[in-house]
C-alpha atoms as a PDB file:
ATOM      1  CA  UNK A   1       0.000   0.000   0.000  1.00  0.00           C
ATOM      2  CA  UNK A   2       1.410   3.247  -0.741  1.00  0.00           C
ATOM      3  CA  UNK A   3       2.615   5.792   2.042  1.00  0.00           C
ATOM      4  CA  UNK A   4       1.866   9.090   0.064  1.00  0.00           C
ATOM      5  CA  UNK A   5       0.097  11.810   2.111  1.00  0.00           C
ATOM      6  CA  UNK A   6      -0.913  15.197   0.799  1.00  0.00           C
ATOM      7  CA  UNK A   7       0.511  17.846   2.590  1.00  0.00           C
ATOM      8  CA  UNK A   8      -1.694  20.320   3.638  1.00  0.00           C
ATOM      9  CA  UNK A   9      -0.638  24.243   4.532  1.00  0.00           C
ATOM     10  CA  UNK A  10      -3.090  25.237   7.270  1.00  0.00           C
ATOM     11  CA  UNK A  11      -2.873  29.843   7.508  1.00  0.00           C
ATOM     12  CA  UNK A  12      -4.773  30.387  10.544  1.00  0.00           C
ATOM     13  CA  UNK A  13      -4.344  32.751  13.572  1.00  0.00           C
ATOM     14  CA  UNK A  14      -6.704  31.200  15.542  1.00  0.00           C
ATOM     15  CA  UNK A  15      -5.409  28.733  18.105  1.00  0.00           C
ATOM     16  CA  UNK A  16      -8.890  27.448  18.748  1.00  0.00           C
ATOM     17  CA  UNK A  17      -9.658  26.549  15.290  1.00  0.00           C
ATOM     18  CA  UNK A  18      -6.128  25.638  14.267  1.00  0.00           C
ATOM     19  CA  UNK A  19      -6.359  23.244  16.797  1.00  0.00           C
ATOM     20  CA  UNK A  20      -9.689  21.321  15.419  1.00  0.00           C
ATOM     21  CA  UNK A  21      -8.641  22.039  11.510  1.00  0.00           C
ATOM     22  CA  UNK A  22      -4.829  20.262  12.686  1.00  0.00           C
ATOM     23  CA  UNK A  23      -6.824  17.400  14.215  1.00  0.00           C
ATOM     24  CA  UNK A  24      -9.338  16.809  11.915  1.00  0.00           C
ATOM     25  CA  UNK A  25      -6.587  16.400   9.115  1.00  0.00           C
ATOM     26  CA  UNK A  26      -4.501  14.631  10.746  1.00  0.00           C
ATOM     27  CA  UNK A  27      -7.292  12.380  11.094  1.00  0.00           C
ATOM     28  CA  UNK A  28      -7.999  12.087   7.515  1.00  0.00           C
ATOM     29  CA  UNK A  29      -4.321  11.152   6.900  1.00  0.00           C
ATOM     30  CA  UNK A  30      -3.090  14.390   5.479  1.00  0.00           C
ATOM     31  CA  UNK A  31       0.508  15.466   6.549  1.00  0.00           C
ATOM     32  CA  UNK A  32       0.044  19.401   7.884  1.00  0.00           C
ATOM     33  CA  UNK A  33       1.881  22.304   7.852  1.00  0.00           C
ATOM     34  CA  UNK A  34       1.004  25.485   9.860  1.00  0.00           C
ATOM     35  CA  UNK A  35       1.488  29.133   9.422  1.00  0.00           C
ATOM     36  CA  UNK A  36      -0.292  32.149  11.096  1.00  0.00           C
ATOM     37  CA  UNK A  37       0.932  35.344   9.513  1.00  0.00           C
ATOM     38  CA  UNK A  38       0.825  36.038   5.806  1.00  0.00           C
ATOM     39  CA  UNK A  39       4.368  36.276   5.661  1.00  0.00           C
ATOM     40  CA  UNK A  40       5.156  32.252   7.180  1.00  0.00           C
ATOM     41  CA  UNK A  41       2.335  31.412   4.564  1.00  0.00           C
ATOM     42  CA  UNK A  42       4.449  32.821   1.772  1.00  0.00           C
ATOM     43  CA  UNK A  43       7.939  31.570   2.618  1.00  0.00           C
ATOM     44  CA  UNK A  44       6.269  28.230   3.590  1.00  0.00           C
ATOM     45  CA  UNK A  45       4.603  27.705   0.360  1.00  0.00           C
ATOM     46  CA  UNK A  46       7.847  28.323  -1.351  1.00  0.00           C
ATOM     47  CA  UNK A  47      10.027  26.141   0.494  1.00  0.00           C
ATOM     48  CA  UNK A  48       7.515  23.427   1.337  1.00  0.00           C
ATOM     49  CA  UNK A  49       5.446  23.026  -1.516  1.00  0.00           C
ATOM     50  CA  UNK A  50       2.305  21.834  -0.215  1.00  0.00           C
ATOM     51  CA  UNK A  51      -0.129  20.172  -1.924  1.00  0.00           C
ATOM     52  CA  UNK A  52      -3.322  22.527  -0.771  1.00  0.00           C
ATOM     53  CA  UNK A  53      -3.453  25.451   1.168  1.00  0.00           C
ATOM     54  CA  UNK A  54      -6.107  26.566   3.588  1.00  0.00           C
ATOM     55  CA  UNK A  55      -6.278  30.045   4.288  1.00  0.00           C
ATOM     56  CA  UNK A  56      -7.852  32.444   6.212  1.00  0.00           C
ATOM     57  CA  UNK A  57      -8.262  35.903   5.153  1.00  0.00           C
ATOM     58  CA  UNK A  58      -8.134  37.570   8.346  1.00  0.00           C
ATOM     59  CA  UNK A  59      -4.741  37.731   9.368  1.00  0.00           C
ATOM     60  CA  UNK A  60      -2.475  39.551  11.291  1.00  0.00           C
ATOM     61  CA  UNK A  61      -0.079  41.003   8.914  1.00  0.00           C
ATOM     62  CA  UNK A  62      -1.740  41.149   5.696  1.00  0.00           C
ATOM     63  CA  UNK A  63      -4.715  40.435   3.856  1.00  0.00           C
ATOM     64  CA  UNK A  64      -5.585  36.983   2.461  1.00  0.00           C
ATOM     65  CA  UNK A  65      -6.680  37.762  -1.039  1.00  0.00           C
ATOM     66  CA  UNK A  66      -2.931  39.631  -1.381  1.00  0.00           C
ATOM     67  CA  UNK A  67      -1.995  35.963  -0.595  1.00  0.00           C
ATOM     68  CA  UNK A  68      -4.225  34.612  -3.180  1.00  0.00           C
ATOM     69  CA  UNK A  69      -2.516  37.174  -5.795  1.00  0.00           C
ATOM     70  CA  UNK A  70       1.349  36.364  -4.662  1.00  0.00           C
ATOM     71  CA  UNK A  71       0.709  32.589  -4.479  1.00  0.00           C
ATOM     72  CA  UNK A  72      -1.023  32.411  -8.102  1.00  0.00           C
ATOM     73  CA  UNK A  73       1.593  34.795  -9.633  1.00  0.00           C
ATOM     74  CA  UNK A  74       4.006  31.295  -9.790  1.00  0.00           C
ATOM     75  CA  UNK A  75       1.783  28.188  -9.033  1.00  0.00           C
ATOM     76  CA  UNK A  76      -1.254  26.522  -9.213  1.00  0.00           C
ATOM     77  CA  UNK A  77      -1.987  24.890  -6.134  1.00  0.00           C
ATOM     78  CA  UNK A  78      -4.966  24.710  -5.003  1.00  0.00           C
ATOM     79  CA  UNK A  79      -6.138  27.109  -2.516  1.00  0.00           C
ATOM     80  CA  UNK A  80      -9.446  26.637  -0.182  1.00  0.00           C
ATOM     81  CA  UNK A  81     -10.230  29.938   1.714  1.00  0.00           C
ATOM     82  CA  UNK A  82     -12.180  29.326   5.130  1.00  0.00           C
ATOM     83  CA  UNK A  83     -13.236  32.762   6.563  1.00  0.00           C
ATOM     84  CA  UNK A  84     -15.465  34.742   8.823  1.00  0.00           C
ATOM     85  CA  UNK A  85     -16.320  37.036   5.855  1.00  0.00           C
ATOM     86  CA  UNK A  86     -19.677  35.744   4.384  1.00  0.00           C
ATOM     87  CA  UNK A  87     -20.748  38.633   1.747  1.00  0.00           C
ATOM     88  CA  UNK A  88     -20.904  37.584  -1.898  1.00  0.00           C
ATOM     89  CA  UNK A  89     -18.684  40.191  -2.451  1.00  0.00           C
ATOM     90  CA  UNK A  90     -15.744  38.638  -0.474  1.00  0.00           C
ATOM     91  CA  UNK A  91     -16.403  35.121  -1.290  1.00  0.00           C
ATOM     92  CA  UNK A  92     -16.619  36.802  -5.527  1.00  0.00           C
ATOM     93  CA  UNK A  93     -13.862  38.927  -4.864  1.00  0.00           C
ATOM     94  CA  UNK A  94     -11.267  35.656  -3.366  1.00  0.00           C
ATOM     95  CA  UNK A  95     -12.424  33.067  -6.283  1.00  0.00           C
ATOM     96  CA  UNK A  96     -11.635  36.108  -8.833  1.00  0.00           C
ATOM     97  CA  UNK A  97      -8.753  36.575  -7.248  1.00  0.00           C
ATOM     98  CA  UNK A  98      -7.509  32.943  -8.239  1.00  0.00           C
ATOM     99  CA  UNK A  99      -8.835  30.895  -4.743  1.00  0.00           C
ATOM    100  CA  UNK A 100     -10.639  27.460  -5.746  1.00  0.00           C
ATOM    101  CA  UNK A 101     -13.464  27.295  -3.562  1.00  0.00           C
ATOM    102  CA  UNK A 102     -14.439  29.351  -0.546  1.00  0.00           C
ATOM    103  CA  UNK A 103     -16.135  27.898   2.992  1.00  0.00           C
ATOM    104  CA  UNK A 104     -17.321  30.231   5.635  1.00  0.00           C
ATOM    105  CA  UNK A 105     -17.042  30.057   9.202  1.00  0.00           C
ATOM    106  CA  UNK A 106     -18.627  27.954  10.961  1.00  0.00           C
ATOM    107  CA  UNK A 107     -18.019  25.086   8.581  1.00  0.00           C
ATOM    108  CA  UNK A 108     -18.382  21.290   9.104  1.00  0.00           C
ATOM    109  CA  UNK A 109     -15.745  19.134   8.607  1.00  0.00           C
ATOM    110  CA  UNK A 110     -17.738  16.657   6.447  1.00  0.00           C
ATOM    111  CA  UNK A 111     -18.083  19.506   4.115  1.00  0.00           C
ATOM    112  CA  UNK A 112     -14.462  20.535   4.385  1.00  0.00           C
ATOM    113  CA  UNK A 113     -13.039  17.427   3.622  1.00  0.00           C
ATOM    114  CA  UNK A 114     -15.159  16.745   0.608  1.00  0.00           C
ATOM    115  CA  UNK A 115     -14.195  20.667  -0.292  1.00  0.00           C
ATOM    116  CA  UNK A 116     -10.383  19.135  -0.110  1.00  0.00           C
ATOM    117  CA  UNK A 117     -10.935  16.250  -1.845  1.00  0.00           C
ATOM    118  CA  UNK A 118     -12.189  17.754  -4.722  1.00  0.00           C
ATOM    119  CA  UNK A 119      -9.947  20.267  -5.165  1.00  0.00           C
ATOM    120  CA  UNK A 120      -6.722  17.584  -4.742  1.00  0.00           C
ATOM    121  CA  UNK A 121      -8.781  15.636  -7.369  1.00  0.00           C
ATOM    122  CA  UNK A 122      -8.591  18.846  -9.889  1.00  0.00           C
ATOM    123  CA  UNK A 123      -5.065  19.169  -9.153  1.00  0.00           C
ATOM    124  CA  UNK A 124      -3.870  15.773 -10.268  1.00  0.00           C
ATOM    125  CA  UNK A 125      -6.260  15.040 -13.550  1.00  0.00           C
ATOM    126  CA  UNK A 126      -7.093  17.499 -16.313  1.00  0.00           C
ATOM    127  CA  UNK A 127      -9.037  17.867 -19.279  1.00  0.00           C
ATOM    128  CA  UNK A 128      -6.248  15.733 -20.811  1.00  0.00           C
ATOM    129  CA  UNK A 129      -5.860  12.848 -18.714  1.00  0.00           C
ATOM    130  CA  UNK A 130      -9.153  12.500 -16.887  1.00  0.00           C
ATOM    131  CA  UNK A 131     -12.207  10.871 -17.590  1.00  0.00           C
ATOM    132  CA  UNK A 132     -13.500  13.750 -19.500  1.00  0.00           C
ATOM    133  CA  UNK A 133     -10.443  12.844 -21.955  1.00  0.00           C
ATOM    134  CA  UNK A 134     -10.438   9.107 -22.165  1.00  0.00           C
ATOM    135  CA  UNK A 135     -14.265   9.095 -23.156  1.00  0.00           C
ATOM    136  CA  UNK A 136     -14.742  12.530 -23.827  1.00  0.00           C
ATOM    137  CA  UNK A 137     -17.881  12.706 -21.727  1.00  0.00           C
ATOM    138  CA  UNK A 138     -18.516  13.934 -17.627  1.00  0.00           C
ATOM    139  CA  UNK A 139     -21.776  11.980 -16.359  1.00  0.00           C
ATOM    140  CA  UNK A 140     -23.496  13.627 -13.783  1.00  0.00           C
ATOM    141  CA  UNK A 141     -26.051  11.268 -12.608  1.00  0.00           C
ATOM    142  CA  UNK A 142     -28.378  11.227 -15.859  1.00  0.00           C
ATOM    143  CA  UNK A 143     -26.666  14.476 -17.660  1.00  0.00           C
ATOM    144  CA  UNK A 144     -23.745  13.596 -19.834  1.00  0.00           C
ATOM    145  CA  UNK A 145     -21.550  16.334 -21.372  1.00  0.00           C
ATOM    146  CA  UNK A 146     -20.377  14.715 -24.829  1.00  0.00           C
ATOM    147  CA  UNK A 147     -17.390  16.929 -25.182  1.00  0.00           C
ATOM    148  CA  UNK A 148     -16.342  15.836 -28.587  1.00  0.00           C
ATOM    149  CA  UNK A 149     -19.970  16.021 -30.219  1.00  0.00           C
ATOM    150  CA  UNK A 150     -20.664  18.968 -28.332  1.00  0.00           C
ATOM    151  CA  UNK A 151     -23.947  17.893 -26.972  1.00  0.00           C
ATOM    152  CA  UNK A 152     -25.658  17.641 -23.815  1.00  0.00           C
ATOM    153  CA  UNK A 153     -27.745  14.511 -23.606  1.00  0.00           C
ATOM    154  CA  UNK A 154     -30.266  13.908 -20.607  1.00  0.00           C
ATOM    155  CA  UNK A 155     -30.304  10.111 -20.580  1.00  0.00           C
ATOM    156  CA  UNK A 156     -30.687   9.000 -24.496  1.00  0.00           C
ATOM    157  CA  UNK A 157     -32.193  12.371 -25.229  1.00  0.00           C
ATOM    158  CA  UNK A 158     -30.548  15.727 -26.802  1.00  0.00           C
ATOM    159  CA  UNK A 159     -31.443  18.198 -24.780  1.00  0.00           C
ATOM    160  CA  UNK A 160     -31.160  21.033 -27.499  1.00  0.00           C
ATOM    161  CA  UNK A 161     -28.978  23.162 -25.531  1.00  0.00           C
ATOM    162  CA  UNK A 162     -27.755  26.516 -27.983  1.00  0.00           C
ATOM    163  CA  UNK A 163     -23.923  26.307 -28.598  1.00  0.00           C
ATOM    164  CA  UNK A 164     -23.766  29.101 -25.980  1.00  0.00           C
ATOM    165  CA  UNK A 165     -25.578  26.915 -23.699  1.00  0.00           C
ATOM    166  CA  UNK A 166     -23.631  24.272 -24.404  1.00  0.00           C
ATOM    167  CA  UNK A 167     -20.267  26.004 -23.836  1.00  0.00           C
ATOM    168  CA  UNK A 168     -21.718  27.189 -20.329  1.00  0.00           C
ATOM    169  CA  UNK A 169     -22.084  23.116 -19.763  1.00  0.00           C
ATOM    170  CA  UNK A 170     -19.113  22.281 -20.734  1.00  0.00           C
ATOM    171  CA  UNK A 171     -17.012  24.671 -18.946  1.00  0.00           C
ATOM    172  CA  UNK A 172     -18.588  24.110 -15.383  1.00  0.00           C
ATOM    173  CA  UNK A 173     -17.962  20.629 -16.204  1.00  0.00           C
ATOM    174  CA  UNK A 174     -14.792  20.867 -16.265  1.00  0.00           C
ATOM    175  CA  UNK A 175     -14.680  21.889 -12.525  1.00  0.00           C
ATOM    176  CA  UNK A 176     -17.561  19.940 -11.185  1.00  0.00           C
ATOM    177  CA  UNK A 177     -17.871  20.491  -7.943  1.00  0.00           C
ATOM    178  CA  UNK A 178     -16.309  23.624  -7.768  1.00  0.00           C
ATOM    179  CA  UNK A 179     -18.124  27.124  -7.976  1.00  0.00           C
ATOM    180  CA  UNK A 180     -16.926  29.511 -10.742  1.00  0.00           C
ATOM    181  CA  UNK A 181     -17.857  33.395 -10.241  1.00  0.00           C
ATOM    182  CA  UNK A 182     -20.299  34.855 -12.793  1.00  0.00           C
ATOM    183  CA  UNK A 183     -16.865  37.035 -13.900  1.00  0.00           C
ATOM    184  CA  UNK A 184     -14.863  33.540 -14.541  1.00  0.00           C
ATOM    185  CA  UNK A 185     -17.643  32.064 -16.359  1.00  0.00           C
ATOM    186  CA  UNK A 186     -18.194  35.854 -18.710  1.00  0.00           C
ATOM    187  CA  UNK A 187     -14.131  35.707 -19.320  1.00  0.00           C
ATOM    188  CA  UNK A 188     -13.391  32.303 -19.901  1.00  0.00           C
ATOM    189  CA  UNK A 189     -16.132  32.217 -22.798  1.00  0.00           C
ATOM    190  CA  UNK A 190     -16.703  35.867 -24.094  1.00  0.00           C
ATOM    191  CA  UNK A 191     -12.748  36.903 -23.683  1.00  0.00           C
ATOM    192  CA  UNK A 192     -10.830  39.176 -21.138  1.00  0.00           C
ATOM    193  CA  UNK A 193     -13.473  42.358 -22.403  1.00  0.00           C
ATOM    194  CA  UNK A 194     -16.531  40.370 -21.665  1.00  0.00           C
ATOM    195  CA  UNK A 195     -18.865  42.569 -20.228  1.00  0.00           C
ATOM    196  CA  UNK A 196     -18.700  42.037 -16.155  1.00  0.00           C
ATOM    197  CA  UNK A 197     -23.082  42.297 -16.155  1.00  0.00           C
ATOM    198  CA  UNK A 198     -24.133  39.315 -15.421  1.00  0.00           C
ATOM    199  CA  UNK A 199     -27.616  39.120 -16.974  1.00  0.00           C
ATOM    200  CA  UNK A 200     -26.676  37.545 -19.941  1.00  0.00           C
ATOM    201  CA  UNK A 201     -25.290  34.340 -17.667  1.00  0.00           C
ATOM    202  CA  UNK A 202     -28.688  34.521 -15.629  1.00  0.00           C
ATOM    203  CA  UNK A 203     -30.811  34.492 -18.904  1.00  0.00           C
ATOM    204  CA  UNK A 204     -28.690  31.424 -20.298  1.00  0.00           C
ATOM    205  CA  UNK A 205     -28.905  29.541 -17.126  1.00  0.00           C
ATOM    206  CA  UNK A 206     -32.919  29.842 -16.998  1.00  0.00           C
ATOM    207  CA  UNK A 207     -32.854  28.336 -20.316  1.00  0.00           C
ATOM    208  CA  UNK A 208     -30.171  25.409 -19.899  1.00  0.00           C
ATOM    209  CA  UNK A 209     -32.433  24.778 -16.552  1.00  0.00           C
ATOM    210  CA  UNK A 210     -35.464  24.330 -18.335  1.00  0.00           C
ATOM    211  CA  UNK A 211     -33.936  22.246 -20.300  1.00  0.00           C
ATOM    212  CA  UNK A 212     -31.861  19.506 -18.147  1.00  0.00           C
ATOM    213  CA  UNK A 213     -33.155  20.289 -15.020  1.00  0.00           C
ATOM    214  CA  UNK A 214     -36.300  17.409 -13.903  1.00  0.00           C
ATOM    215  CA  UNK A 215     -37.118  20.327 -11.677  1.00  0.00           C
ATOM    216  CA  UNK A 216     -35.869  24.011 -12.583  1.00  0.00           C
ATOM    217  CA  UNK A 217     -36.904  25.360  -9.192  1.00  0.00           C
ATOM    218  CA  UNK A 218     -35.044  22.442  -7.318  1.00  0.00           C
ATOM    219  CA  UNK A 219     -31.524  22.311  -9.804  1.00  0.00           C
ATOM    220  CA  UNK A 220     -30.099  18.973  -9.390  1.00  0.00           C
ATOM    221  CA  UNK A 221     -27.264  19.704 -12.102  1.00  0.00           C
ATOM    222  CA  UNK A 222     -25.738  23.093 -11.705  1.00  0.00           C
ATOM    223  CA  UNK A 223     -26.108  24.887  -8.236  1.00  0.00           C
ATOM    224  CA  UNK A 224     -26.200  28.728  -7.685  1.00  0.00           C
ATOM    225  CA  UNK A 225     -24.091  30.145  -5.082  1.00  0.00           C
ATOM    226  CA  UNK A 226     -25.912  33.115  -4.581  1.00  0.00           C
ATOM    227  CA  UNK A 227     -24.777  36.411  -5.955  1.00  0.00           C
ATOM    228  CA  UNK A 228     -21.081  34.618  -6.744  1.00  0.00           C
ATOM    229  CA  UNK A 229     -21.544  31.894  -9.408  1.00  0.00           C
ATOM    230  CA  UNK A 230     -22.564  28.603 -10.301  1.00  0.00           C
ATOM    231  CA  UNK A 231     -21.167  24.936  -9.690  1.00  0.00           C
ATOM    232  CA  UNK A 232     -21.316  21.748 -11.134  1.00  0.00           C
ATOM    233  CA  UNK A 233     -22.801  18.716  -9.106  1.00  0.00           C
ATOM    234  CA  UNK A 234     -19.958  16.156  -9.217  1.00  0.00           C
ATOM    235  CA  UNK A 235     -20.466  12.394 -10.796  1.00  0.00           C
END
């Protein structure tokens, strides 16, 4: 059986809650690291090179989203922000800012470890080498994304999604389980000067929901996080 164990960089100044976060990975059988200033969270992601990061924002010495920024200027590991700061501003403002998902205090640890799990999942397969690839298709209970046809089928049936639609599937597909802002979504598909209004996303979504969702008032498929994006149910 193999030995590996991710190594997880806990930033927290809280002794209280670095305590249970230490503890509760530990448990898990991830190998953590610990920093509580901005500044140990910088040189310790440089010389440690862990394999996730959870940060808070509020900490002593600087502000967490500057962390975000410096830590994404050189790498992409993944980076799961667990804060007191609960407006859909902050939590936009952080995933913008290059974080991968975004929990806010009080959290559960269920929720946090299938948070982690995910995102180590996204780290180590891509659109190259993961399922996605080898079939060319993401199931999602009975959605499938047919990336290669550029359909959406809900169990043997086309679903008649518009290419726009379609490319709104596809990409959140990509990162099941993980929320993308509305500005993420608007840049990744309409280019860098892609209006920031996010009507146009709103008036897509109603459509692709009538048209995968069993029940459009109850999405099973593709979740809003209210006032930050959308995400992807995972398989």
């Amino acid at each position: 059986m193999s030995s590996f164990r991710y190594k997880i960089l806990l930033v927290e100044d809280d002794q209280g809650i670095l305590r249970f976060l230490r503890a509760s990975l530990k448990d898990q059988g991830y190998d953590v690291i610990e920093a509580t200033t901005g500044a140990d969270a910088l040189q310790m992601t440089s010389s440690h090179c862990p394999d996730l990061i959870l940060l808070d924002l509020g900490l002593p010495d600087m502000d967490g989203n500057a962390i975000i920024e410096s830590v994404r200027s050189w790498t992409r590991t993944p980076i799961i922000v667990i804060s007191a700061r609960t407006t859909e501003q902050d939590k936009a403002e952080a995933l913008d800012r290059g974080a991968d998902d975004y929990l806010s205090k009080p959290f559960g640890q269920i929720e946090l470890m299938a948070r982690i799990r995910t995102a180590l999942r996204h780290t180590n397969t891509s659109a190259e080498d993961d399922g996605i690839a080898l079939e060319g298709k993401l199931r999602v209970g009975e959605l499938t994304v047919d990336y290669r046809r550029r359909r959406v089928y809900l169990g043997e049936r086309d679903t008649g999604l518009t290419p726009n639609e379609c490319r709104i599937v596809a990409l959140l597909g990509r990162h099941a389980g993980m929320v993308l802002t509305y500005r993420t979504i608007l840049r990744e598909l309409w280019g860098p000067s892609a209006s920031s209004d996010n009507k146009i996303l709103r008036v897509h979504m109603a459509s692709i929901r009538r048209k995968i969702e069993p029940d459009p008032s109850e999405p099973r498929y593709i979740h809003t996080e209210i006032g930050v994006g959308y995400r992807m149910a995972e398989e």
